[in-house]
N, C-alpha and C. Protein backbone atom coordinates (compact mmCIF):
# COMPACT_ATOMS: atom_id res chain seq x y z
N UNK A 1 -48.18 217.87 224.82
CA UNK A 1 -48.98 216.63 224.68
C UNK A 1 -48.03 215.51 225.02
N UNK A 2 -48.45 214.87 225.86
CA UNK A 2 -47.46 213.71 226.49
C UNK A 2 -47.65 212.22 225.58
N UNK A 3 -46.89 211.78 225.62
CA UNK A 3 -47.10 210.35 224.77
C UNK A 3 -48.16 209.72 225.15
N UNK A 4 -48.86 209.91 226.49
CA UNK A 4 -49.99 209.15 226.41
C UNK A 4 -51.24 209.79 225.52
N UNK A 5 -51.18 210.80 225.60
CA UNK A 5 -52.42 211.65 224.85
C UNK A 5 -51.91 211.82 223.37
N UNK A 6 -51.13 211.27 223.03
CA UNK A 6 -50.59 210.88 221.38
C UNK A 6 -51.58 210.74 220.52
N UNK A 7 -52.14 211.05 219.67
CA UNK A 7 -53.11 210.20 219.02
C UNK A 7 -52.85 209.15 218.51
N UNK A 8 -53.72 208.20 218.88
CA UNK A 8 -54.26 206.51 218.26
C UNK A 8 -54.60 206.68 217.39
N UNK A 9 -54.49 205.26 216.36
CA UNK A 9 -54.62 205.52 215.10
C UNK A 9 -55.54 204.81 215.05
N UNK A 10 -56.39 205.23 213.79
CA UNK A 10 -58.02 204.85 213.77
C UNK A 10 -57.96 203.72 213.07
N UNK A 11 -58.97 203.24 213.92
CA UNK A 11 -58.52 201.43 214.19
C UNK A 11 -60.27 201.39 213.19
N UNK A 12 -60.72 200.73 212.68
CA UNK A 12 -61.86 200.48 212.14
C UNK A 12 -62.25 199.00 212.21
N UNK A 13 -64.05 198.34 212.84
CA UNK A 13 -63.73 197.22 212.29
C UNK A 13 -64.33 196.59 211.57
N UNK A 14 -63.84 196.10 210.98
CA UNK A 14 -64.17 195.38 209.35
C UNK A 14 -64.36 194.60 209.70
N UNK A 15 -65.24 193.33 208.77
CA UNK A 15 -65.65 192.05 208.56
C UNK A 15 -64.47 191.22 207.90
N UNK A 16 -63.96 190.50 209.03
CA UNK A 16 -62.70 189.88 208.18
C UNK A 16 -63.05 188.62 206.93
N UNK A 17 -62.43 188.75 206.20
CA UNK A 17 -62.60 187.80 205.22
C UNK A 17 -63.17 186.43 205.74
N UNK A 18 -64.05 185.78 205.23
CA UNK A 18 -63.97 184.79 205.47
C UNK A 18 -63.59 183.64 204.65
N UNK A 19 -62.62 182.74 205.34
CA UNK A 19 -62.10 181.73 204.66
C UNK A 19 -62.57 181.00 203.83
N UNK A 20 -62.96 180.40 202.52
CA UNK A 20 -63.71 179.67 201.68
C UNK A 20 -63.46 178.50 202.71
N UNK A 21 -64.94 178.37 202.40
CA UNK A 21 -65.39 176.83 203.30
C UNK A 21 -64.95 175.96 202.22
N UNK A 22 -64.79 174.88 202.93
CA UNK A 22 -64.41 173.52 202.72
C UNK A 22 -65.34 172.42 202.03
N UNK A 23 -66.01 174.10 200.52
CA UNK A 23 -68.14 172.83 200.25
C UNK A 23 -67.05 171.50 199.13
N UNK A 24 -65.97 171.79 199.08
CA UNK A 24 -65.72 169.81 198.17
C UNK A 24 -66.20 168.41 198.79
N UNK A 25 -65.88 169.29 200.12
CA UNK A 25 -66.05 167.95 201.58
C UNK A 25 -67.63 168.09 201.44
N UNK A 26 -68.40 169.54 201.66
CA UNK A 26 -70.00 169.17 201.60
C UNK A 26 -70.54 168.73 200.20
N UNK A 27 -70.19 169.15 199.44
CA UNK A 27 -70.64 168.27 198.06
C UNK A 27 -70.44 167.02 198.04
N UNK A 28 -69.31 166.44 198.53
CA UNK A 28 -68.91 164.66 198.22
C UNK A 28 -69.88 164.37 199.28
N UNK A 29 -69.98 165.01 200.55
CA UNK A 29 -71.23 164.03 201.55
C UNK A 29 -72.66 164.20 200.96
N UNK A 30 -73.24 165.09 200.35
CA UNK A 30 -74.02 165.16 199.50
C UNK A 30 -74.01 163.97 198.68
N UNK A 31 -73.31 164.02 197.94
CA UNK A 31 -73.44 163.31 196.78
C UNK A 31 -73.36 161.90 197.00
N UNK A 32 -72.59 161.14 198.32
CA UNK A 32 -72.36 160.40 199.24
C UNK A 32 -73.85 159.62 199.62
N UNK A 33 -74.54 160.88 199.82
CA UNK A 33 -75.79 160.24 200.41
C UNK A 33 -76.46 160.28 199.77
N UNK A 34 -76.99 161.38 198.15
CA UNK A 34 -77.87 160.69 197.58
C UNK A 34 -77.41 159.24 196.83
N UNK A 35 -76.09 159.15 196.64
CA UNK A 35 -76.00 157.83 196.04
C UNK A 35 -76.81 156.23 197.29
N UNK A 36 -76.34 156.80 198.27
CA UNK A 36 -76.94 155.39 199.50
C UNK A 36 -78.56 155.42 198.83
N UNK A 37 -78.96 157.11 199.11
CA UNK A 37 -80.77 156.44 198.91
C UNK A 37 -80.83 156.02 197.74
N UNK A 38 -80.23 156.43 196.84
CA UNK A 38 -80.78 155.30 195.55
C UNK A 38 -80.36 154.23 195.48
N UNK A 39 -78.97 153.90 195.78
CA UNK A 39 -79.05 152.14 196.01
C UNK A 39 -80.32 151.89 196.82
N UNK A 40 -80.64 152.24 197.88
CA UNK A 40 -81.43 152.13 198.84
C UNK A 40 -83.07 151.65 198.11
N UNK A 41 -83.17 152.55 197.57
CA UNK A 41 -84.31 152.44 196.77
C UNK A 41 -84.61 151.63 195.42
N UNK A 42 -83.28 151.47 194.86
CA UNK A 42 -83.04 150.30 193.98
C UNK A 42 -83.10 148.91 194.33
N UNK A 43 -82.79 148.50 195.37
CA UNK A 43 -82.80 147.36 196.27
C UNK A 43 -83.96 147.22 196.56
N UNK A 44 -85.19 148.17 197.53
CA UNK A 44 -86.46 148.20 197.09
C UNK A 44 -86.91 148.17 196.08
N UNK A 45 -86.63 148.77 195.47
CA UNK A 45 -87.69 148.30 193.93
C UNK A 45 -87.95 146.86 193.68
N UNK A 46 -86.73 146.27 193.40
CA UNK A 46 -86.38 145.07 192.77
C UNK A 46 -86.58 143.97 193.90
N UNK A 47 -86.32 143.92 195.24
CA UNK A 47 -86.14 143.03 196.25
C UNK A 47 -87.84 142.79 196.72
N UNK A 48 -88.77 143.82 196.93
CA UNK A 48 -90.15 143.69 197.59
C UNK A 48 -90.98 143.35 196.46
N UNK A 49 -91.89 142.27 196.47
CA UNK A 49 -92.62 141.71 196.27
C UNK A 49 -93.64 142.84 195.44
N UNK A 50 -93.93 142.92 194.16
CA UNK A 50 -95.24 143.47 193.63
C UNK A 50 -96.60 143.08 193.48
N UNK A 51 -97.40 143.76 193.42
CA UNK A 51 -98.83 142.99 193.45
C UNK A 51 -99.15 142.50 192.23
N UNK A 52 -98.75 142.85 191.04
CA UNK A 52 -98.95 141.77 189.62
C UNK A 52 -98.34 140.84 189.68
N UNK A 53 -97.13 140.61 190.49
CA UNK A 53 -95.64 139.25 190.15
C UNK A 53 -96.64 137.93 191.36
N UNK A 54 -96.57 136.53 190.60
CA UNK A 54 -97.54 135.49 191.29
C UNK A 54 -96.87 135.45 192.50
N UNK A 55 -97.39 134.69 193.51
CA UNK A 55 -96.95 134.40 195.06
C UNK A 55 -96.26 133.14 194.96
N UNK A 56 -95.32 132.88 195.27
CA UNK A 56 -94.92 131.77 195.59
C UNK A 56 -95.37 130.20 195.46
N UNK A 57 -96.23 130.61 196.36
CA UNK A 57 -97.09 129.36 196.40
C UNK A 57 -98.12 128.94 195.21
N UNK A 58 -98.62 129.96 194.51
CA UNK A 58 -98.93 129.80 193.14
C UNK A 58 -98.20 129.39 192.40
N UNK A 59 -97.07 129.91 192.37
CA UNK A 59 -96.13 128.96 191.13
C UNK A 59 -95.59 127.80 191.65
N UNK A 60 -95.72 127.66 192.79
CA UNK A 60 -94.72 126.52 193.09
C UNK A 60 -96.00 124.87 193.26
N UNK A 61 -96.95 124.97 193.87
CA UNK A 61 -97.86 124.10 193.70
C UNK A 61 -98.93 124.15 192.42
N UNK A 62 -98.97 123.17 191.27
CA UNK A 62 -100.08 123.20 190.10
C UNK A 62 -101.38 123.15 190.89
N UNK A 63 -102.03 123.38 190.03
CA UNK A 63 -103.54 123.72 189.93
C UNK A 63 -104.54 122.38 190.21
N UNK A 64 -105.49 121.84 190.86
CA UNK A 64 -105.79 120.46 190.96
C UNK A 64 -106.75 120.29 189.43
N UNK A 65 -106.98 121.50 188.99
CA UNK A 65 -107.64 121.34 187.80
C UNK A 65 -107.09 121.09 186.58
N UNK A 66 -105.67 121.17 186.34
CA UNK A 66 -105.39 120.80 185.22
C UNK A 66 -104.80 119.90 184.97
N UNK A 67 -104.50 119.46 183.93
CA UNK A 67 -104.75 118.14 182.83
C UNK A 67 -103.58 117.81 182.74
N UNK A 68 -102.68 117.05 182.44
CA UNK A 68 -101.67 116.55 182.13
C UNK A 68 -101.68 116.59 180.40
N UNK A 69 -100.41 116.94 179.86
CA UNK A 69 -100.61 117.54 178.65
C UNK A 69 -100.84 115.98 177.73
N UNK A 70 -100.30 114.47 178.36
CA UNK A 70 -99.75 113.73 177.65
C UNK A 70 -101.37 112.61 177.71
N UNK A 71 -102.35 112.64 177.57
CA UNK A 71 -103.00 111.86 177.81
C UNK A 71 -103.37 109.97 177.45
N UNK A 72 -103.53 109.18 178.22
CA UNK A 72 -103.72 107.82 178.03
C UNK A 72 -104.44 107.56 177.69
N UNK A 73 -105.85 107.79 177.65
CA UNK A 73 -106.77 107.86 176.76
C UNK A 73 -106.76 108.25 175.30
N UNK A 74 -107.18 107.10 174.10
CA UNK A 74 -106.58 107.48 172.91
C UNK A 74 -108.14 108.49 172.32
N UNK A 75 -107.82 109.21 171.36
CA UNK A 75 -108.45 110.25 170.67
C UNK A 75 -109.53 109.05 169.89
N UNK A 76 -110.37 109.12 170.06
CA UNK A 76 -111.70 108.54 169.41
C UNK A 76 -111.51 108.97 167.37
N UNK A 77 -111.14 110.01 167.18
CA UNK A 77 -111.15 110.82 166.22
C UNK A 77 -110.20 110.19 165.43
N UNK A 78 -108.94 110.01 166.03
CA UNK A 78 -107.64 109.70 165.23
C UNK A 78 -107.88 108.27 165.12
N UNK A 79 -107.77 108.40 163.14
CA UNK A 79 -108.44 107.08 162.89
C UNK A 79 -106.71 106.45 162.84
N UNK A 80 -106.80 105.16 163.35
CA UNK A 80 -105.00 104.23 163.39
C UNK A 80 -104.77 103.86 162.15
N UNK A 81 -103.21 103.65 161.54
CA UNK A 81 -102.74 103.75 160.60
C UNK A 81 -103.53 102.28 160.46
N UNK A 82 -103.63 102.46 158.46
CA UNK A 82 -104.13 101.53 157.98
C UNK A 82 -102.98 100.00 158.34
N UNK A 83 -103.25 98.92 158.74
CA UNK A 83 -102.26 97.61 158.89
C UNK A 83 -102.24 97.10 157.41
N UNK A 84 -101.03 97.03 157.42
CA UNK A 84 -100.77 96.42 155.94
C UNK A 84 -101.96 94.67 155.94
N UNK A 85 -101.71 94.64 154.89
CA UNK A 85 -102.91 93.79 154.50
C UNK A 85 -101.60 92.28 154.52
N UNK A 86 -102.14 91.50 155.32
CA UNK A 86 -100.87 90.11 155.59
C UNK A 86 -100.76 89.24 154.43
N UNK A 87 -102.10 89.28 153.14
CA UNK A 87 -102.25 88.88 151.91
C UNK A 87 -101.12 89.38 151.08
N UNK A 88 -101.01 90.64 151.04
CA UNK A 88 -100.36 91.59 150.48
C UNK A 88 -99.10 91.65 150.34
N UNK A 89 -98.08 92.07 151.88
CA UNK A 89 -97.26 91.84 152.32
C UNK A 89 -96.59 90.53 152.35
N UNK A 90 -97.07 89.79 152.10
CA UNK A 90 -96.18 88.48 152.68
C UNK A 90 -95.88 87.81 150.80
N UNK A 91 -94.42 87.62 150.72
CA UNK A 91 -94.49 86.69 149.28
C UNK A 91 -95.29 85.69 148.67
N UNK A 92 -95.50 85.25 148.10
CA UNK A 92 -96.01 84.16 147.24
C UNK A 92 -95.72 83.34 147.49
N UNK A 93 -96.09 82.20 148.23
CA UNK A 93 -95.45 80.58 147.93
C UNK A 93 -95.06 80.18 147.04
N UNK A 94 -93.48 79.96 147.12
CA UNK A 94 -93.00 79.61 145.69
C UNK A 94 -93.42 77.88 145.24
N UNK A 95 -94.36 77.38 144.81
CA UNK A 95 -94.55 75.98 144.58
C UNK A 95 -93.19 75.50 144.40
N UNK A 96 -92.89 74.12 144.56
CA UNK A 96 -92.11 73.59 144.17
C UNK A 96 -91.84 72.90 142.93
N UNK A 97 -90.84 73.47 142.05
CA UNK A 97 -90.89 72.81 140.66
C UNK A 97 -90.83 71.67 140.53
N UNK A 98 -91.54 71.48 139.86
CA UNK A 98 -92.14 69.69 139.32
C UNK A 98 -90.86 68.76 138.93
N UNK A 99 -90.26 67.84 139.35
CA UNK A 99 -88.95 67.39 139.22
C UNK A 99 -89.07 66.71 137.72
N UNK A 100 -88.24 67.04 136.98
CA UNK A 100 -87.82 66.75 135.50
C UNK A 100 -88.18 65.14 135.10
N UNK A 101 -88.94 64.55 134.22
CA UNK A 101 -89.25 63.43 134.10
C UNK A 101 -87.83 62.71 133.64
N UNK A 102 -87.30 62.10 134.17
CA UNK A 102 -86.09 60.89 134.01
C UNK A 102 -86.21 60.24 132.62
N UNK A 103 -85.41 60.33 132.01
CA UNK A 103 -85.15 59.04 131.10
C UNK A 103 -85.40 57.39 131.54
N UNK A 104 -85.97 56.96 130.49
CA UNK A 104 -85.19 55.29 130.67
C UNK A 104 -84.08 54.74 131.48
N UNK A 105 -82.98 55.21 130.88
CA UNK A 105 -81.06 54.77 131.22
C UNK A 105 -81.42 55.46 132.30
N UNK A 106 -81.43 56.57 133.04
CA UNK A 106 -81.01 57.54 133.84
C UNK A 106 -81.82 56.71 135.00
N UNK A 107 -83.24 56.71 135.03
CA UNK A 107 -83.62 55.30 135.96
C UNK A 107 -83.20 53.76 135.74
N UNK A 108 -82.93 53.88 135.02
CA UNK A 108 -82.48 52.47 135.19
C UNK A 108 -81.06 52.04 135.71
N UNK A 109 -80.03 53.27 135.48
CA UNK A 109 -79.36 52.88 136.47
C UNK A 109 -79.55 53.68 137.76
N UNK A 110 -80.33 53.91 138.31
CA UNK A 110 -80.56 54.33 139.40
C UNK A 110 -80.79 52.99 140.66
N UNK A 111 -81.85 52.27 139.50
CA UNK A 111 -82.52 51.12 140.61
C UNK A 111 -81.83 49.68 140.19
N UNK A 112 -80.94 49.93 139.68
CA UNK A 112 -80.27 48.55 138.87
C UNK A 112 -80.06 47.66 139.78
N UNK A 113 -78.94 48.23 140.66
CA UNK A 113 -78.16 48.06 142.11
C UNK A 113 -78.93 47.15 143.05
N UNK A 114 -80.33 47.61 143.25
CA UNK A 114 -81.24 47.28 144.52
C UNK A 114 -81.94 45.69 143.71
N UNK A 115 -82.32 45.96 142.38
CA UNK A 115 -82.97 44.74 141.58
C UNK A 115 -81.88 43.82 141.27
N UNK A 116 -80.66 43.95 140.99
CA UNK A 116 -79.79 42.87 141.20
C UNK A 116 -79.10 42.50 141.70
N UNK A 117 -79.27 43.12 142.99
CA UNK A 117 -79.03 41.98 144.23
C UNK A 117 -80.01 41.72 145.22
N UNK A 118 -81.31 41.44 144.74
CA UNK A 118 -82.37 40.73 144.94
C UNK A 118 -82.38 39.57 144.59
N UNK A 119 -82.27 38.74 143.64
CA UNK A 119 -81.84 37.18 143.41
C UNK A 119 -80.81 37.02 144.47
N UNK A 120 -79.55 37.31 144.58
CA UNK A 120 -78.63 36.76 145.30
C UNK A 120 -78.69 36.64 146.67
N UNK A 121 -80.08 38.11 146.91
CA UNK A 121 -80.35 37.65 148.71
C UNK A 121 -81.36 36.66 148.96
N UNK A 122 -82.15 36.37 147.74
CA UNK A 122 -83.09 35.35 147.64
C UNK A 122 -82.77 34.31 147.67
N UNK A 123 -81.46 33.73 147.17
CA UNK A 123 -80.75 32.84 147.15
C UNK A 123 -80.25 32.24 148.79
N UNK A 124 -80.02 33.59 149.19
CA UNK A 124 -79.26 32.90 150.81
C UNK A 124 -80.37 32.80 151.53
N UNK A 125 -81.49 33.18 151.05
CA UNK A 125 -82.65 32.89 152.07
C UNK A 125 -82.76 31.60 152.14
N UNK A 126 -83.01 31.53 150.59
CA UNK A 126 -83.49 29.64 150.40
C UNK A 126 -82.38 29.11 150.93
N UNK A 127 -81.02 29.05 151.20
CA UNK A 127 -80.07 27.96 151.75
C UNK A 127 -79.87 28.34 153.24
N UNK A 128 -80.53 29.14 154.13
CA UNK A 128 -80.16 29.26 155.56
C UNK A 128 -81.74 29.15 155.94
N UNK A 129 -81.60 29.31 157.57
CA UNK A 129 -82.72 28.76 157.94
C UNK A 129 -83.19 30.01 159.21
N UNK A 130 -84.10 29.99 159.85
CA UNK A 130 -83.67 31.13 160.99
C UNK A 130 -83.74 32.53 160.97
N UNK A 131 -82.65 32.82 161.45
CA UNK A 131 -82.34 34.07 162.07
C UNK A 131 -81.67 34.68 161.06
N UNK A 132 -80.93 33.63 160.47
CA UNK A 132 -79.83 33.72 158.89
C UNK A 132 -80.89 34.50 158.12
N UNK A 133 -82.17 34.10 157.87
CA UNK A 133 -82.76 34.53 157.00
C UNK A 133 -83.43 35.86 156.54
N UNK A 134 -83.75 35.85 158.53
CA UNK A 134 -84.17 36.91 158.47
C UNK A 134 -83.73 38.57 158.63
N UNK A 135 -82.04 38.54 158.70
CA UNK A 135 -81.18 39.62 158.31
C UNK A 135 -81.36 39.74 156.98
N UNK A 136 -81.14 38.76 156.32
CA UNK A 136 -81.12 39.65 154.48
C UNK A 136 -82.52 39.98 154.44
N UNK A 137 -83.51 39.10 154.65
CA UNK A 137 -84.55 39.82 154.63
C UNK A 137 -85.02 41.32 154.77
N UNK A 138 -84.62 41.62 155.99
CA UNK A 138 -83.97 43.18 156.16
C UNK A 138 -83.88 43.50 155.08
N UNK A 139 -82.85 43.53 154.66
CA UNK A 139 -82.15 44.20 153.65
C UNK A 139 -83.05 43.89 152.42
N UNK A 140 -83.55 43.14 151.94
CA UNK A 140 -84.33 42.95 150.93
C UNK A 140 -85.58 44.06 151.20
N UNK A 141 -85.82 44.00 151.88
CA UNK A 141 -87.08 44.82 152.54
C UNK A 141 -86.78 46.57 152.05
N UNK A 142 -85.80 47.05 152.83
CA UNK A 142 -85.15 48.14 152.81
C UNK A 142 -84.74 48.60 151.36
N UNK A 143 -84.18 47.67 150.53
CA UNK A 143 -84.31 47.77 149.33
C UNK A 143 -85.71 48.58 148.71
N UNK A 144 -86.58 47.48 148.69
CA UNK A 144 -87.72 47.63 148.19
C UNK A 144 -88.53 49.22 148.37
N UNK A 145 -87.89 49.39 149.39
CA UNK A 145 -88.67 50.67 149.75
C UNK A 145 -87.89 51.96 148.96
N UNK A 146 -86.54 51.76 148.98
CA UNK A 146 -85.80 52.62 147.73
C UNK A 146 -86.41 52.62 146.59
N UNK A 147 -86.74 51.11 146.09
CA UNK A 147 -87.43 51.65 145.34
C UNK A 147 -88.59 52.38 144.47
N UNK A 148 -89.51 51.82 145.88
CA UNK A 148 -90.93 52.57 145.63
C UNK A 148 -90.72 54.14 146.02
N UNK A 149 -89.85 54.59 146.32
CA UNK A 149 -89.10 56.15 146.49
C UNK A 149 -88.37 56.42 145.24
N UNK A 150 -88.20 55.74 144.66
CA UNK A 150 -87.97 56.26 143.61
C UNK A 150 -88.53 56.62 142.18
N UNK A 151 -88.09 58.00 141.50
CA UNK A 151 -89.04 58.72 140.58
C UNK A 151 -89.30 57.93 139.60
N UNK A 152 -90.27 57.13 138.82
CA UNK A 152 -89.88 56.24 137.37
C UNK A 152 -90.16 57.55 136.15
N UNK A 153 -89.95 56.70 134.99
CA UNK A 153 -90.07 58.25 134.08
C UNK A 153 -91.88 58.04 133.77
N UNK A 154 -92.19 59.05 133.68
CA UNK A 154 -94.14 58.85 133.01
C UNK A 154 -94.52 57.90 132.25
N UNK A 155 -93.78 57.25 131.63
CA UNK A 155 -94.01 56.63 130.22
C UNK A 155 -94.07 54.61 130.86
N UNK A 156 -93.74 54.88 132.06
CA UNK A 156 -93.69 53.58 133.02
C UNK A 156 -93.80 53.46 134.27
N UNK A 157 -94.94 54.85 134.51
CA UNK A 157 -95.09 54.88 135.98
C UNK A 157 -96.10 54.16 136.35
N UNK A 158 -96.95 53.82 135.93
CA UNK A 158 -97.96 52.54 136.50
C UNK A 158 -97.42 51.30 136.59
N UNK A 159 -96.79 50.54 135.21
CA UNK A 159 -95.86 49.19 135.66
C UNK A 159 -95.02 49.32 136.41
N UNK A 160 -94.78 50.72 136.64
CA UNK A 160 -93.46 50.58 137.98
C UNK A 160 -93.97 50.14 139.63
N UNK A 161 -95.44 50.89 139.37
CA UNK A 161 -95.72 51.36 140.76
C UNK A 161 -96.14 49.85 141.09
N UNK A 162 -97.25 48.74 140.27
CA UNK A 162 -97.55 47.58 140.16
C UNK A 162 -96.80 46.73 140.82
N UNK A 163 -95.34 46.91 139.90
CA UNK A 163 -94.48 45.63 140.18
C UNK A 163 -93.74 45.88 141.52
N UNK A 164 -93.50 46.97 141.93
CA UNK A 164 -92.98 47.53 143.10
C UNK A 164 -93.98 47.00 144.52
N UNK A 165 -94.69 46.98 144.60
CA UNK A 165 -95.95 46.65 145.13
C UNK A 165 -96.24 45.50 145.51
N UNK A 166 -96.60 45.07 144.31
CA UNK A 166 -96.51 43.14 144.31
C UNK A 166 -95.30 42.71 144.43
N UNK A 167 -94.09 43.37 144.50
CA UNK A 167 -92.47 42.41 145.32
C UNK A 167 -92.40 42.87 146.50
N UNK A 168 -93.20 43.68 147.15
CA UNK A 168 -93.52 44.11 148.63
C UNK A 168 -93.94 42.96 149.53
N UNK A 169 -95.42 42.65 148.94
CA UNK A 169 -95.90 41.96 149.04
C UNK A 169 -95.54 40.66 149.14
N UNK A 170 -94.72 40.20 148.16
CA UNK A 170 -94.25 38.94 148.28
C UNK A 170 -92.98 38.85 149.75
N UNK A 171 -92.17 39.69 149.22
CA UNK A 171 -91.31 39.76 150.60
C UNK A 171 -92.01 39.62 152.02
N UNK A 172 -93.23 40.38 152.37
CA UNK A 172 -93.94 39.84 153.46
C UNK A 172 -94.25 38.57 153.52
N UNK A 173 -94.96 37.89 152.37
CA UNK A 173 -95.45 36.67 152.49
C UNK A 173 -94.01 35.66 152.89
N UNK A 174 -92.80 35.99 152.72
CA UNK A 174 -91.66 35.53 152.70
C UNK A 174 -91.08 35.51 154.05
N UNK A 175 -91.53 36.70 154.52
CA UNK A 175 -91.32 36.60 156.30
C UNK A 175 -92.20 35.66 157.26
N UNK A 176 -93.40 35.88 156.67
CA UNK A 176 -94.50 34.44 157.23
C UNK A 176 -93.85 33.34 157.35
N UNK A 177 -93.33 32.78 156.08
CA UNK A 177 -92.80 31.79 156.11
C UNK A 177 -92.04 31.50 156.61
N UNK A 178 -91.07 32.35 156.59
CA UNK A 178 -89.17 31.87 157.68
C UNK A 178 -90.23 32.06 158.91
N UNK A 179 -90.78 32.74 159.32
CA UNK A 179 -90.88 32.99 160.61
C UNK A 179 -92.09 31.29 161.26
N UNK A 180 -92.72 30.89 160.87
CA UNK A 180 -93.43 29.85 161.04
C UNK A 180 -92.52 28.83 160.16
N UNK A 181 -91.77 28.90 159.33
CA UNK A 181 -91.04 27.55 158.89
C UNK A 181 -91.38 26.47 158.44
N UNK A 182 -92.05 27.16 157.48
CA UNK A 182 -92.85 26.12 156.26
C UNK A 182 -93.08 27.14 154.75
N UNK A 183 -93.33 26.57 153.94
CA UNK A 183 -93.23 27.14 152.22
C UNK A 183 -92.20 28.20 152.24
N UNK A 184 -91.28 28.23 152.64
CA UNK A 184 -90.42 29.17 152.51
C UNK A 184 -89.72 29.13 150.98
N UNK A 185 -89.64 27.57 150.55
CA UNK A 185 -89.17 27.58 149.17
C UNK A 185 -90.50 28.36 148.12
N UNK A 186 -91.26 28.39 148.32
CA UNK A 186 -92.37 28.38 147.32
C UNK A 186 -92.81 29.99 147.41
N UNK A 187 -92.07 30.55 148.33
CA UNK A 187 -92.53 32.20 149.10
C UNK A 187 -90.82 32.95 148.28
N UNK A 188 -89.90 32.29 148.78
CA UNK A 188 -88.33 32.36 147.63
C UNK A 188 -88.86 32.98 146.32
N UNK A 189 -89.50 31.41 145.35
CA UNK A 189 -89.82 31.76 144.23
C UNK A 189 -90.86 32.58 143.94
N UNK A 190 -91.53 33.03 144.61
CA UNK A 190 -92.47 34.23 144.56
C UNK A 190 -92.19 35.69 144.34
N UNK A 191 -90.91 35.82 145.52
CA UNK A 191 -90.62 36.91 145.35
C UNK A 191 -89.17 37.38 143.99
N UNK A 192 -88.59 36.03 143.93
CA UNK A 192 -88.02 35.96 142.63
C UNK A 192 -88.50 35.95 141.66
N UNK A 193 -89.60 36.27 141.08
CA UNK A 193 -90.70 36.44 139.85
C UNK A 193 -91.28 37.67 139.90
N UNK A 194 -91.43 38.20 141.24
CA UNK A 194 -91.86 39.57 141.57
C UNK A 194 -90.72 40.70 140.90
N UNK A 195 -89.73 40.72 141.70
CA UNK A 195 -88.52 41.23 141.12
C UNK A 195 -87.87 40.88 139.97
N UNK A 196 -88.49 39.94 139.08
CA UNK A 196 -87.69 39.73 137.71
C UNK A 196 -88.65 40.49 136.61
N UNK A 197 -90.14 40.66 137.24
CA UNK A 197 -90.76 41.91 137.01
C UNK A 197 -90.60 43.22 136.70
N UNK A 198 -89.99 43.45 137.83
CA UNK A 198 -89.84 44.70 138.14
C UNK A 198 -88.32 44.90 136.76
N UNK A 199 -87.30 43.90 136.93
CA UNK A 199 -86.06 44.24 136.10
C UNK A 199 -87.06 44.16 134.38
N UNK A 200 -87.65 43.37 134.09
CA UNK A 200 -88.26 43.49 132.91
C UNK A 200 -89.17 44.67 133.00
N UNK A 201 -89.29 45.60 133.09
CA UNK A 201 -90.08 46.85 133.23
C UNK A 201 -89.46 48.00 132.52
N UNK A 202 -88.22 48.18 133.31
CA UNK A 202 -86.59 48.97 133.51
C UNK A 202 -85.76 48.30 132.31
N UNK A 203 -85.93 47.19 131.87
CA UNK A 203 -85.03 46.56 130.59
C UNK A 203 -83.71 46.48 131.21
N UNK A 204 -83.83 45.53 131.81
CA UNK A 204 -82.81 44.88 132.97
C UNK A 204 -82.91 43.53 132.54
């Protein structure tokens, strides 16, 4: 038997192993892609428009029918707070207290001043003539009116008011005279009897 006719050795053939596939790589692309469709579909859900959710334009323009919540028109119903009553509210007029009736002394020296120096302006009347005369006059005048302003006590308010009055009086008749320039002496002693009045009243 020559080396070529040797026997061969029995060769058999088998299914060679096969290499474990590489499924980590097909599982992660798997898993790869269901994660895309569900973002995918999450994004749909939430992003497209549903048929219960309002349109746009519904929420964004009001209704021509409704009302404004705040109305200008007042409620017929709602009766307005009662107004305080202005009788009510407002103080009392406080009258003014009745001023204290004066003594005797207490008026009397009040008006002493004005009644005795009435003779002495009576005096410069009768010795000037004019214009002379009719400055104290003034002042005689002005006097007089102090004193009919002033309070007498109750017990001598009519002889006050009298004699006050009638030396008014005379003092006018006293201006007649300087002023036309005649009885001026006889208008003097008039009003010097008027005012010696008035000091006998006051117990002057």
């Amino acid at each position: 038997m020559t080396m070529a006719e040797s026997p061969q050795p029995d060769i058999r053939w088998a299914p060679l192993e096969s290499k474990p596939k590489n499924r980590r790589r097909l599982w992660l692309i798997v898993g790869l892609a269901i994660a895309a469709l569900a973002i995918v579909g999450a994004l749909l859900f939430f992003l497209l428009p549903r048929g219960d959710a309002p349109t746009p334009d519904a929420s964004a323009s009001p209704s021509p029918s409704s009302s404004p919540t705040g109305s200008a028109t007042p409620d017929p119903s709602a009766s307005p707070e009662a107004s305080p009553d202005p009788d009510s509210s407002e103080p009392p007029a406080n009258t003014p207290p009745v001023p204290a009736d004066p003594t005797i002394e207490t008026f009397r020296s009040q008006v002493s001043g004005w009644i005795t120096d009435a003779p002495r302006g009576l005096d410069i009347i009768a010795g000037s003539s004019g214009q002379d005369g009719l400055a104290v006059l003034d002042t005689l005048e002005q006097d007089a009116q102090r004193l009919s302003d002033a309070l007498p006590p109750s017990s001598i308010d009519p002889q006050w008011r009298d004699g006050v009055s009638a030396y008014a009086q005379r003092l006018a008749e006293l201006r007649g005279a300087i002023s036309s320039g005649s009885g001026v002496s006889g208008a003097v002693d008039a009003a010097r009897s008027a005012v010696q009045n008035l000091a006998a009243v006051v117990g002057l």
